[in-house]
Protein backbone atom coordinates (compact mmCIF):
# COMPACT_ATOMS: atom_id res chain seq x y z
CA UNK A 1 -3.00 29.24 3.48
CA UNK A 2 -3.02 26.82 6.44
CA UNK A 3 -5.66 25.13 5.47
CA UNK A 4 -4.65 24.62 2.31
CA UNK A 5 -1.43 23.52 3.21
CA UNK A 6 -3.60 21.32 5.68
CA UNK A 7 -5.43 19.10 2.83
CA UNK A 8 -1.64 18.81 0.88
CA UNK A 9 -0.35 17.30 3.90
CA UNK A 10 -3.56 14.70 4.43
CA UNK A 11 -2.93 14.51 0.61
CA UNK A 12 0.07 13.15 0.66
CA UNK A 13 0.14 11.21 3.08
CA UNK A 14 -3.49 9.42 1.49
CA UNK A 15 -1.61 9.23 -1.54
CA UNK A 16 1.21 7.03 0.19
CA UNK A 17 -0.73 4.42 1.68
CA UNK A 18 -2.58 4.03 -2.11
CA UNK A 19 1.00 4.27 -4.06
CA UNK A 20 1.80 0.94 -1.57
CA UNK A 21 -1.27 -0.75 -2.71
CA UNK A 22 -1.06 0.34 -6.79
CA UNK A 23 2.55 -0.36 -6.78
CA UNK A 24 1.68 -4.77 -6.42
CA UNK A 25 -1.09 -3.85 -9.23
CA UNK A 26 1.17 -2.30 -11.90
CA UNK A 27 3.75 -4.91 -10.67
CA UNK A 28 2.05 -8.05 -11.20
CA UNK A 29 0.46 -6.53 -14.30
CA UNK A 30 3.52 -5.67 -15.64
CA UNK A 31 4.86 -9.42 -15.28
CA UNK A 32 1.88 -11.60 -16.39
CA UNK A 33 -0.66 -8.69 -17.77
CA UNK A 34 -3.15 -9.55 -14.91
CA UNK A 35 -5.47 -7.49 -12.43
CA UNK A 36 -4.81 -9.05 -9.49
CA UNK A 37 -8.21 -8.61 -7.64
CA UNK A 38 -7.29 -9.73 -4.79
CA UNK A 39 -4.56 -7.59 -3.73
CA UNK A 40 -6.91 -5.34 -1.77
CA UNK A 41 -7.75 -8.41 0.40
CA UNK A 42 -3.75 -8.81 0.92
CA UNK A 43 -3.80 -5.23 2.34
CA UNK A 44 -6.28 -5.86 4.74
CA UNK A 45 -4.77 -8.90 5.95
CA UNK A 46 -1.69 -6.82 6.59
CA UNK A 47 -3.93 -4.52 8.27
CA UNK A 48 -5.21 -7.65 10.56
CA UNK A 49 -1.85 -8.78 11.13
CA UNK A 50 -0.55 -5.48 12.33
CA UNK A 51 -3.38 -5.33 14.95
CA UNK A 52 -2.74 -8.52 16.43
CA UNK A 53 0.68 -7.73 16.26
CA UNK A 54 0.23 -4.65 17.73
CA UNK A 55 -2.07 -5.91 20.67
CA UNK A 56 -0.27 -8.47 22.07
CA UNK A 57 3.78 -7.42 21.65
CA UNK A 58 2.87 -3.79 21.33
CA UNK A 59 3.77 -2.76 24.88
CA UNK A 60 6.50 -5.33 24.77
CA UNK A 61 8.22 -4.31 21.93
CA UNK A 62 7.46 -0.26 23.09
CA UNK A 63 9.32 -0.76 26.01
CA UNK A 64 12.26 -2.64 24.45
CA UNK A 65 13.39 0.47 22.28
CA UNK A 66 12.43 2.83 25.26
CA UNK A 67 15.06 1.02 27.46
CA UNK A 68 17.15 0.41 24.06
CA UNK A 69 17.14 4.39 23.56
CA UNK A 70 18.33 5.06 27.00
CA UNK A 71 15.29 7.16 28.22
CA UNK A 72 16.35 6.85 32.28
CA UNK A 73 14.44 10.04 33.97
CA UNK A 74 11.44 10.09 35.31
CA UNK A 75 10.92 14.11 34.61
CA UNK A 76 11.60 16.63 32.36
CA UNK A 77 11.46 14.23 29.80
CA UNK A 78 12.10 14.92 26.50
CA UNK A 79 9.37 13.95 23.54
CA UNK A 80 12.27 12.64 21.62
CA UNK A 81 12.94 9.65 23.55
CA UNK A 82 9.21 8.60 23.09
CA UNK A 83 8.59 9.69 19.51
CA UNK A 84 11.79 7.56 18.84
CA UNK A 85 9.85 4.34 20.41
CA UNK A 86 6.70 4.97 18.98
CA UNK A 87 8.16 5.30 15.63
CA UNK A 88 10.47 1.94 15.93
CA UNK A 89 7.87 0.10 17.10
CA UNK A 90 5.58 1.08 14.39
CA UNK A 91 8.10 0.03 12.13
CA UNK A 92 8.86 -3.43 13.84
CA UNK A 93 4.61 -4.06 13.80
CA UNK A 94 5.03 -2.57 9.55
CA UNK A 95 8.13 -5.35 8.91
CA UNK A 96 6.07 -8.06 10.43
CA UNK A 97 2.85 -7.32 8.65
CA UNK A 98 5.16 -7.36 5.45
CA UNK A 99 6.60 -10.60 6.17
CA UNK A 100 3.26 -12.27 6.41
CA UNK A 101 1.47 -10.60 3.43
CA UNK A 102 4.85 -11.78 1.08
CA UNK A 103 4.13 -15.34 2.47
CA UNK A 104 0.24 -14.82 1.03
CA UNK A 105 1.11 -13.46 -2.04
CA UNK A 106 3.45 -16.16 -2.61
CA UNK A 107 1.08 -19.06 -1.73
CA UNK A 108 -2.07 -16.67 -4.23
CA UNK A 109 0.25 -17.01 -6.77
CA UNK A 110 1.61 -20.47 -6.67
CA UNK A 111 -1.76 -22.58 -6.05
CA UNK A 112 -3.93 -19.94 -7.41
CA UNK A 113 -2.63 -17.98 -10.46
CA UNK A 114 0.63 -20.63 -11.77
CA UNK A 115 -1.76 -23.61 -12.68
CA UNK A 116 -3.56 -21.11 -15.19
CA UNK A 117 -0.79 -18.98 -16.12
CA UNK A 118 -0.84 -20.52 -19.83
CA UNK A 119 -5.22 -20.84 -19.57
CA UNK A 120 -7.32 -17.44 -21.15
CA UNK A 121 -7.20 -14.51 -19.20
CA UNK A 122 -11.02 -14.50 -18.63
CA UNK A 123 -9.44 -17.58 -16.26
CA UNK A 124 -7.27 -15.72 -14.63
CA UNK A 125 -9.63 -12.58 -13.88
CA UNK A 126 -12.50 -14.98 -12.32
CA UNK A 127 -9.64 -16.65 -10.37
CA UNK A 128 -8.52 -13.45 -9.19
CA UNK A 129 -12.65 -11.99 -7.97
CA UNK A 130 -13.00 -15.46 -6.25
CA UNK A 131 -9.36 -15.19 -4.42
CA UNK A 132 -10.70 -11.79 -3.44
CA UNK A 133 -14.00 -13.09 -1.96
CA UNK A 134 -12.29 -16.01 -0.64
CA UNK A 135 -10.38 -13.74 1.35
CA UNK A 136 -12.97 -11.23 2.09
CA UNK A 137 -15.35 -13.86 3.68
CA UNK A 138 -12.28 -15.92 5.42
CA UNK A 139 -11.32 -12.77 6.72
CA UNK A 140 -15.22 -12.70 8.44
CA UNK A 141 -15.10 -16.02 9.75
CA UNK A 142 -11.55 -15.62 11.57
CA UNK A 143 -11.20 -12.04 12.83
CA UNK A 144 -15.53 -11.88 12.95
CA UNK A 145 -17.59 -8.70 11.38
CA UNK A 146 -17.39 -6.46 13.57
CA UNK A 147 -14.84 -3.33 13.63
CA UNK A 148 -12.00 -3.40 15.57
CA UNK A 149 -10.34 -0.41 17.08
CA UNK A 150 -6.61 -0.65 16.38
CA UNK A 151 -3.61 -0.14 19.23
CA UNK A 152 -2.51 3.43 19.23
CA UNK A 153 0.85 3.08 19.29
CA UNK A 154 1.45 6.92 19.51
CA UNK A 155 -0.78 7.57 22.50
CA UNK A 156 1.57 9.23 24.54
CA UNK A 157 2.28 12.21 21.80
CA UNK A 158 0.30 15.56 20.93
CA UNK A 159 0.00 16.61 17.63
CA UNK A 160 2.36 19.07 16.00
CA UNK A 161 0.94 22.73 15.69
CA UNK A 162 1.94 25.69 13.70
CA UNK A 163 0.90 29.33 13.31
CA UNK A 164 -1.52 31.62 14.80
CA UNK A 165 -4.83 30.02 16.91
CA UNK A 166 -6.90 31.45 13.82
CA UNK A 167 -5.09 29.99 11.30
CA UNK A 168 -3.50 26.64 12.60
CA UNK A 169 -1.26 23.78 11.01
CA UNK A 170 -1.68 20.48 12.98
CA UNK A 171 0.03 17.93 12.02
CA UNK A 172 -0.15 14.27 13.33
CA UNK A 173 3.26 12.27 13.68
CA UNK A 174 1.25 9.50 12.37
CA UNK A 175 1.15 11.35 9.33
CA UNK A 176 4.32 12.07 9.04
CA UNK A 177 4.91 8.28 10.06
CA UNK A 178 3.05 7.31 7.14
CA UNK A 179 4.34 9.31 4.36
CA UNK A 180 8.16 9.19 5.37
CA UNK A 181 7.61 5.19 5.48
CA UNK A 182 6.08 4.79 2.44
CA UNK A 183 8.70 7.28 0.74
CA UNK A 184 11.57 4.79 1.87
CA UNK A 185 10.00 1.49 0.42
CA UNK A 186 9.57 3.23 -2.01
CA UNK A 187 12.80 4.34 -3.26
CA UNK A 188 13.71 0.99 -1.71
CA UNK A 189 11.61 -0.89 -4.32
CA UNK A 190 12.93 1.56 -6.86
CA UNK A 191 16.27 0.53 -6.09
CA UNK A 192 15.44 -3.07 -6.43
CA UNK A 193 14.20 -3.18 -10.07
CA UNK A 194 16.51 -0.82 -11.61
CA UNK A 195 19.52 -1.31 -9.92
CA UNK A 196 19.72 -5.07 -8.63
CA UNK A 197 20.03 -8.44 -10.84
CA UNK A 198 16.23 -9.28 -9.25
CA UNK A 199 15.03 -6.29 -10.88
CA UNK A 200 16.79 -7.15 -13.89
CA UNK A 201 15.32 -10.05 -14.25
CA UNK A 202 11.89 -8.93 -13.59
CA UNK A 203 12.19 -6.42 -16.52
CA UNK A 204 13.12 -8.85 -18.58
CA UNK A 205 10.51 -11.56 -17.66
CA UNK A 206 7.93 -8.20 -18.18
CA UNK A 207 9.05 -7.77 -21.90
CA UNK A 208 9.11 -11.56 -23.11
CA UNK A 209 8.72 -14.51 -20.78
CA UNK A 210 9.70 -17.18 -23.43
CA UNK A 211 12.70 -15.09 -24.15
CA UNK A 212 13.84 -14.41 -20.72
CA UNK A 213 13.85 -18.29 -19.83
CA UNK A 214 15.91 -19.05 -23.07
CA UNK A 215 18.49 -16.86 -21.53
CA UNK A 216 18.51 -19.25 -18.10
CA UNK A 217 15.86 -16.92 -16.15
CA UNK A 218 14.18 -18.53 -13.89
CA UNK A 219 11.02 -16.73 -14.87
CA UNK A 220 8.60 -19.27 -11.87
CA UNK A 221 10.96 -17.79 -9.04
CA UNK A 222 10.65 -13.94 -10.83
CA UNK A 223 6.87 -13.87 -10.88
CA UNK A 224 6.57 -15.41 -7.27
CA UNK A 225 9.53 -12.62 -6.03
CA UNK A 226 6.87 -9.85 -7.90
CA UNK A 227 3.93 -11.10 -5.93
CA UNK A 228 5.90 -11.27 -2.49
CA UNK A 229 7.25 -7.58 -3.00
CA UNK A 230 3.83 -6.65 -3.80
CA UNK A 231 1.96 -8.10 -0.90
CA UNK A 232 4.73 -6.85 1.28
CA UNK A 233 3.59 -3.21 0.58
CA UNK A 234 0.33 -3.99 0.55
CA UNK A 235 0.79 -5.29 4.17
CA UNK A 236 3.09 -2.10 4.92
CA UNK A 237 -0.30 -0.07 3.64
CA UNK A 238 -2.51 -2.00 5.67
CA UNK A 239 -0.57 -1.29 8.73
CA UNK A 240 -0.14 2.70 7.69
CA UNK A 241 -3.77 3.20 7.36
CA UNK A 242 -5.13 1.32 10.75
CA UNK A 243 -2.67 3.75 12.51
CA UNK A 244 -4.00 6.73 10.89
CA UNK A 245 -8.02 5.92 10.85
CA UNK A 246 -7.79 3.48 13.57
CA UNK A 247 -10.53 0.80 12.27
CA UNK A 248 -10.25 -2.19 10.75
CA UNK A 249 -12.50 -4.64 9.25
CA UNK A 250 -12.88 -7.80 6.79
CA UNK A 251 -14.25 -5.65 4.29
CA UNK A 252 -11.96 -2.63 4.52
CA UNK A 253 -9.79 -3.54 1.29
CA UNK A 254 -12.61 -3.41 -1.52
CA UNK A 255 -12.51 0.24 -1.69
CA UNK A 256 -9.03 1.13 -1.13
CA UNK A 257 -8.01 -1.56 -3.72
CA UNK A 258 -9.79 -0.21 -6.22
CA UNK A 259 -8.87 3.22 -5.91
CA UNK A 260 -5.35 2.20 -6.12
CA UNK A 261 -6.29 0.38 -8.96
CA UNK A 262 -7.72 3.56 -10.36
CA UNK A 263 -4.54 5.24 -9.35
CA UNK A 264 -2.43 3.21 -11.64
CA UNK A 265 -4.48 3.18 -14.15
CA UNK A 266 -4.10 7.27 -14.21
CA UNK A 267 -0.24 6.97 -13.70
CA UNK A 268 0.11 4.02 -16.68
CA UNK A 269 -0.20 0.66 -14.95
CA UNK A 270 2.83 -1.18 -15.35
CA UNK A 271 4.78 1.38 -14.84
CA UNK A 272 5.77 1.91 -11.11
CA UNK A 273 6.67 5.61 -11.47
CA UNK A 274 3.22 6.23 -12.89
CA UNK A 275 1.77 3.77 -10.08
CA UNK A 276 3.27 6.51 -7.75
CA UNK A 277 2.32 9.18 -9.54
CA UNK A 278 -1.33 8.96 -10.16
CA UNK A 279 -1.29 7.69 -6.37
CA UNK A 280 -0.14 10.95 -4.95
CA UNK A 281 -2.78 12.87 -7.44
CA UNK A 282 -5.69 10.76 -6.41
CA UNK A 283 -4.74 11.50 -2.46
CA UNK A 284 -4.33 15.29 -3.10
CA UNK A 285 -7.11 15.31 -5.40
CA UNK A 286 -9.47 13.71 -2.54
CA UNK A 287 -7.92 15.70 0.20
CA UNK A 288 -9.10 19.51 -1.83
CA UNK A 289 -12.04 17.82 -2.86
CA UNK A 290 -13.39 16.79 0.59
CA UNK A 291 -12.24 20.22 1.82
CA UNK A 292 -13.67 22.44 -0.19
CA UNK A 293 -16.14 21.14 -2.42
CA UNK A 294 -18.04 18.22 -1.87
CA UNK A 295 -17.09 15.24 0.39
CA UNK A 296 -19.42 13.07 0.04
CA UNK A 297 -18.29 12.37 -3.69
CA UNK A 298 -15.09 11.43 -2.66
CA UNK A 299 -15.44 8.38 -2.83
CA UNK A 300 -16.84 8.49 -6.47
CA UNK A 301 -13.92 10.75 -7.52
CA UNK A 302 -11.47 7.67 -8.60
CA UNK A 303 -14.01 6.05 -10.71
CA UNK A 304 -14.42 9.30 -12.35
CA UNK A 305 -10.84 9.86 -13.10
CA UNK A 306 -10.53 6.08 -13.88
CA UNK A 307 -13.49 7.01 -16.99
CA UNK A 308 -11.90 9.97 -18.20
CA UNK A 309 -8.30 8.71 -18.11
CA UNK A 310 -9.40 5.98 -20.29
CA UNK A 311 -11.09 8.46 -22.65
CA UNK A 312 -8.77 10.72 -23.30
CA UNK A 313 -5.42 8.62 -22.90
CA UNK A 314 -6.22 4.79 -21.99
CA UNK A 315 -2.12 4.14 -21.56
CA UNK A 316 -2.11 6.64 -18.63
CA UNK A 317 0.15 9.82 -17.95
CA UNK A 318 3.25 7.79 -18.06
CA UNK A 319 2.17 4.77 -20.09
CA UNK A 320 3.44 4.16 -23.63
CA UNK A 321 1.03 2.51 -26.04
CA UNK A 322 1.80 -0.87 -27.32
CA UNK A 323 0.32 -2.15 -30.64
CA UNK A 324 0.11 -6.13 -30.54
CA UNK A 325 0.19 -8.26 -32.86
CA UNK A 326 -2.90 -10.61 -33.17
């Protein structure tokens, strides 16, 4: 039972960091009906970001909630204290990584996807690969090839353990880090489209663009404000997952990206409940896979779901089918 509740935990919290990433997919496909390729590369810039970030005001910013906190003795301390400054600090490193990666997605879509908006999509999709390998390859040249082990900015905590030494639960704080994080933007980004004028007007720009600037929405400002919340949790993701598998690299968004990708596709891409959903059953389904079957076809499991989803019900689990008009 441990074990099993073992992989549901490493599930979940999998299935955050790819909810982050899916959730600027179904977004910006929602809006203007286009993959955005290149949001993987957006994630690992965030990723990037966060290490630099985390390298050079790391210990800085560590210490400045440690004092802020009031941790004063020297023994018989407490882990609270230290989880506490761990956990802000993470945060801190996660809201600058955001910050940066809503500054990219704004510039991607203003010089790169606006002057096309009204060209064929076949534009748009080649756009969006070359963004991507523009990135990928900038990303070589700047931070170099090589892997680069991130800051562990929760060195000075154990892991959590539960139950017998048989039969053990371990879990990491960075896990629960991770999933509580992406929970709360989340729910925050919930919040936003359903129960704020933004969001309004992003649903609106979503069901008719010609009709939504008739009524005096700015629909320019409403697709750039989709691609800056969508880069933003791609950066958030990109920070979550160099905490938990502490490696980094230019290349590190291909796969990710397209398993979130995958993810909304299952869930019903432009729809960000679905987005979450299929997320969190494409982490738990990898998590039981690796554990008790086979491991090395985890990898391939997305692309598998991906073909069958689009077999059996091509709108997704939450996806409504739309007949257009040709």
């Amino acid at each position: 039972m441990a074990e099993f509740l073992q992989h549901i935990i490493n599930g979940l919290s999998q299935g955050g960091t790819y909810a982050l990433i899916a959730l600027g997919y179904t977004m910006v496909f929602g809006i203007l009906q286009l993959i955005n390729f290149a949001h993987g590369e957006v994630y690992m810039i965030g990723a990037f970001v966060g290490y630099y970030s985390s390298k050079f005001f790391g210990e800085e910013l560590s210490q400045f909630w440690m004092s802020l906190a009031g941790k004063m003795a020297e023994d018989g301390q407490t882990l609270i204290p230290t989880f506490a400054s761990s956990l802000l600090t993470a945060m801190t490193i996660i809201l600058i990584a955001m910050l940066v990666c809503a500054c990219i997605g704004f510039l991607v879509e203003r010089f790169a996807y606006r002057p096309l908006r009204s060209a064929p999509r076949i534009n748009l999709l080649i756009t969006a690969v070359g963004v991507s390998l523009l990135f990928q390859y900038s990303g070589q040249l700047f931070f170099g090839s090589d892997p680069k082990a991130y800051p562990d900015l929760f060195s000075d905590l154990d892991v959590w353990t539960f139950g017998s030494e048989e039969e053990s639960l371990v879990i990491n704080p960075i896990q629960v880090t991770v999933l509580t994080s992406s929970i709360i933007l989340m729910l925050i980004l919930r919040h936003v489209i359903f129960h704020t004028r933004l969001g309004r007007a992003m649903r609106a720009v979503s069901f008719n663009h010609d009709l939504a600037s008739l009524m005096g929405i700015p629909t320019n400002l409403i697709v750039s404000a989709t691609f800056m919340m969508g880069s933003a949790l791609a950066g958030a993701a990109g920070v979550m997952v160099g905490l938990t598998y502490p490696k980094v690299e230019p290349l590190m968004g291909s796969m990710p990206g397209l398993k979130a990708f995958c993810a909304a596709v299952l869930g019903g891409i432009g729809n960000v409940t679905g987005a979450v959903l299929g997320s969190f059953i494409l982490g738990l389904a990898e998590a039981l896979l690796s554990g008790y079957a086979m491991p090395t076809y985890r990898d391939a499991l997305a692309f598998g779901v991906l073909i069958v989803i689009l077999l059996v019900k091509p709108s997704g689990i939450l996806g409504v089918h739309r007949t257009e008009k040709v």
